[in-house]
Protein backbone atom coordinates (compact mmCIF):
# COMPACT_ATOMS: atom_id res chain seq x y z
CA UNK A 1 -5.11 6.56 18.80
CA UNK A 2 -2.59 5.55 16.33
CA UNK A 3 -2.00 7.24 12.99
CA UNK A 4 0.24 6.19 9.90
CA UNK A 5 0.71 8.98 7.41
CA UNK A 6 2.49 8.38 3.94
CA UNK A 7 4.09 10.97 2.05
CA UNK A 8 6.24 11.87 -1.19
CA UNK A 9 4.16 9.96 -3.66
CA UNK A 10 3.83 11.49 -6.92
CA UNK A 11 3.64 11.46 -11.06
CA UNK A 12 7.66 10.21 -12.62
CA UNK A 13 8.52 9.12 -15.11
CA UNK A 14 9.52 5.55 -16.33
CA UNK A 15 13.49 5.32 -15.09
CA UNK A 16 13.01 8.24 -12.29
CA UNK A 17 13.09 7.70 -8.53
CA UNK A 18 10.31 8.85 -5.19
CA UNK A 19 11.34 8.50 -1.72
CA UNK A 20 8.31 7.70 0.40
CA UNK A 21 8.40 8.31 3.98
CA UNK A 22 5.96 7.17 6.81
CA UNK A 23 5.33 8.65 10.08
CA UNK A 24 3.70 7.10 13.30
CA UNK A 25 2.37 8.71 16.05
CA UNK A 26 -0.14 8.21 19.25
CA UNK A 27 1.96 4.95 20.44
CA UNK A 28 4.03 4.84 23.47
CA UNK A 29 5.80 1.71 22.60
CA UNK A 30 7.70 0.52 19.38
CA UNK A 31 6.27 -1.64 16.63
CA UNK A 32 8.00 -5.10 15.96
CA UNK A 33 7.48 -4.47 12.40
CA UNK A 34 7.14 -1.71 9.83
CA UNK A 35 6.43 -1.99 6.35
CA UNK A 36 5.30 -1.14 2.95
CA UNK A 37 2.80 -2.53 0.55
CA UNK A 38 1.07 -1.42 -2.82
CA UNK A 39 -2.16 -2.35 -4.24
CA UNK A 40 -2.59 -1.87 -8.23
CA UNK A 41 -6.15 -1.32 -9.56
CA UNK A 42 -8.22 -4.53 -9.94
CA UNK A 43 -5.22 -6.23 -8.26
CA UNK A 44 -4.58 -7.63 -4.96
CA UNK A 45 -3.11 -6.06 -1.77
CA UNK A 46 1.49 -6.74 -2.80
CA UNK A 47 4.12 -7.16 -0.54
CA UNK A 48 6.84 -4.55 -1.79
CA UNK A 49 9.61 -4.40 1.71
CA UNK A 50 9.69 -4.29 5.22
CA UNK A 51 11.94 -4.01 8.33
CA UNK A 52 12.08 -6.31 11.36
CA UNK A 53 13.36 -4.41 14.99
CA UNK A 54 14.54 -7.49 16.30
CA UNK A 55 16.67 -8.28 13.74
CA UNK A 56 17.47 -9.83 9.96
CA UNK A 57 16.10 -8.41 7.26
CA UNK A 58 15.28 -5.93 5.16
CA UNK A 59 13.01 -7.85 3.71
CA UNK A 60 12.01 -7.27 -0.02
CA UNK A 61 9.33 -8.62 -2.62
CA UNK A 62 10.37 -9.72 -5.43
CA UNK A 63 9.31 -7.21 -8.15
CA UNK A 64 11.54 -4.56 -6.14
CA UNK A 65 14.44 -6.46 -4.68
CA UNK A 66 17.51 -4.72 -6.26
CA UNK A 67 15.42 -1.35 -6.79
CA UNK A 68 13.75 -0.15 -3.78
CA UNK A 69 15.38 0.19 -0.34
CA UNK A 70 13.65 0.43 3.08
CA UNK A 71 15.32 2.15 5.98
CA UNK A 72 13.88 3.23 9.17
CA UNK A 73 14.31 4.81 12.84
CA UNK A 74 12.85 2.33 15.56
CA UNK A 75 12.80 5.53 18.31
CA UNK A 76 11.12 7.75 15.91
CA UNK A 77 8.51 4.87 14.62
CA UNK A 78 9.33 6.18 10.93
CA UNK A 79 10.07 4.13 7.83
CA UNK A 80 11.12 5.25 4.56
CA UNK A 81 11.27 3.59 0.61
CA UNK A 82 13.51 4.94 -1.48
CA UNK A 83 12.32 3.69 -5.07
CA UNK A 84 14.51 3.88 -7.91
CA UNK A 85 14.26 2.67 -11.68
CA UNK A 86 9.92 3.00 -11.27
CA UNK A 87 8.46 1.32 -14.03
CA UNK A 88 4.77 2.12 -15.40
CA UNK A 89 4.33 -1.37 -13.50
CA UNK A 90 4.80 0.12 -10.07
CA UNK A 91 1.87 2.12 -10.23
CA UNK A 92 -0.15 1.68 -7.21
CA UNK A 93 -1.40 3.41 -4.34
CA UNK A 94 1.30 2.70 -1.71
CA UNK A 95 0.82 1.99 1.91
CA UNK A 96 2.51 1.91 5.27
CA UNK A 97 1.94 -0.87 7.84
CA UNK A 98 2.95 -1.39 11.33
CA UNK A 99 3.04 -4.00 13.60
CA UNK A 100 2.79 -3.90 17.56
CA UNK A 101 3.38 -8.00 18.02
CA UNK A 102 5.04 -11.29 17.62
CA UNK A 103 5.23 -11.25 13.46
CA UNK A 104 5.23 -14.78 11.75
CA UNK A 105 5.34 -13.77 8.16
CA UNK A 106 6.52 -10.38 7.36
CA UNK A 107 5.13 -10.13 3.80
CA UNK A 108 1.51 -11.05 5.06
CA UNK A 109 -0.85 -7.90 4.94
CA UNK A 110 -2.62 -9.96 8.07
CA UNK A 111 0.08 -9.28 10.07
CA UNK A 112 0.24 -5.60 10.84
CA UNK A 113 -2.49 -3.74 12.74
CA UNK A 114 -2.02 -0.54 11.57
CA UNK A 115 -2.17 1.09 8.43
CA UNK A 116 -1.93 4.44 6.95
CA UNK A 117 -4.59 5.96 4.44
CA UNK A 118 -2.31 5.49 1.25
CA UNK A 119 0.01 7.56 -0.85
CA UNK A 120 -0.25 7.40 -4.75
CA UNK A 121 2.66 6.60 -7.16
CA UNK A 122 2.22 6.42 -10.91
CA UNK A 123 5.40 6.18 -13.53
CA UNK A 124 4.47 6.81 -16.83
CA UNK A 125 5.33 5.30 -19.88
């Protein structure tokens, strides 16, 4: 059975910096794709970064490029964010997404099969 688990979410405040990290486990084989989405309250599912182990890429959305960073290990199946400059705006539960197949859009939560329960980030004001 395949797990995701997030960690290092947490309470900063506006200006600091969290480093999430995601770890997979109970696959033999490598995703194509790992990557990392939020979801606000009363707001839809957001495309924040991602990583593609075939090539190009990182990938970023928008509202981060130039602020977050996403770096993983393909062997290891683990991803990490490194989130700098957070913003009360960022608040969101945060989650980690994997992908075992061909991937057409990267930033499409339909894409990835996996997903882990969810870490929590909030940046206060």
């Amino acid at each position: 059975q395949v797990q995701l688990v997030e960690s290092g979410g947490g309470l900063v405040q506006a200006g600091g910096s969290l480093r999430l990290s995601c770890a997979a486990s109970g696959r033999g084989v490598g995703y194509s794709a790992q990557a990392w989405f939020r979801q606000a309250p009363g707001k839809d599912r957001e495309f924040v970064a991602a990583i593609h182990w075939s090539g190009g890429g990182p990938y970023y959305g928008d509202s981060v490029k130039g602020r977050f960073t996403v770096s993983g290990d393909n062997a290891q199946n683990t991803v990490t964010l490194q989130m700098s400059s957070l913003q009360p705006e960022a608040t969101a539960v945060y989650y980690c997404a994997a992908s075992p197949g061909f991937v057409v859009d990267l930033t499409d939560s339909a894409t990835y099969n996996y997903w882990g329960p969810g870490t929590q980030v909030a940046a206060s004001s």
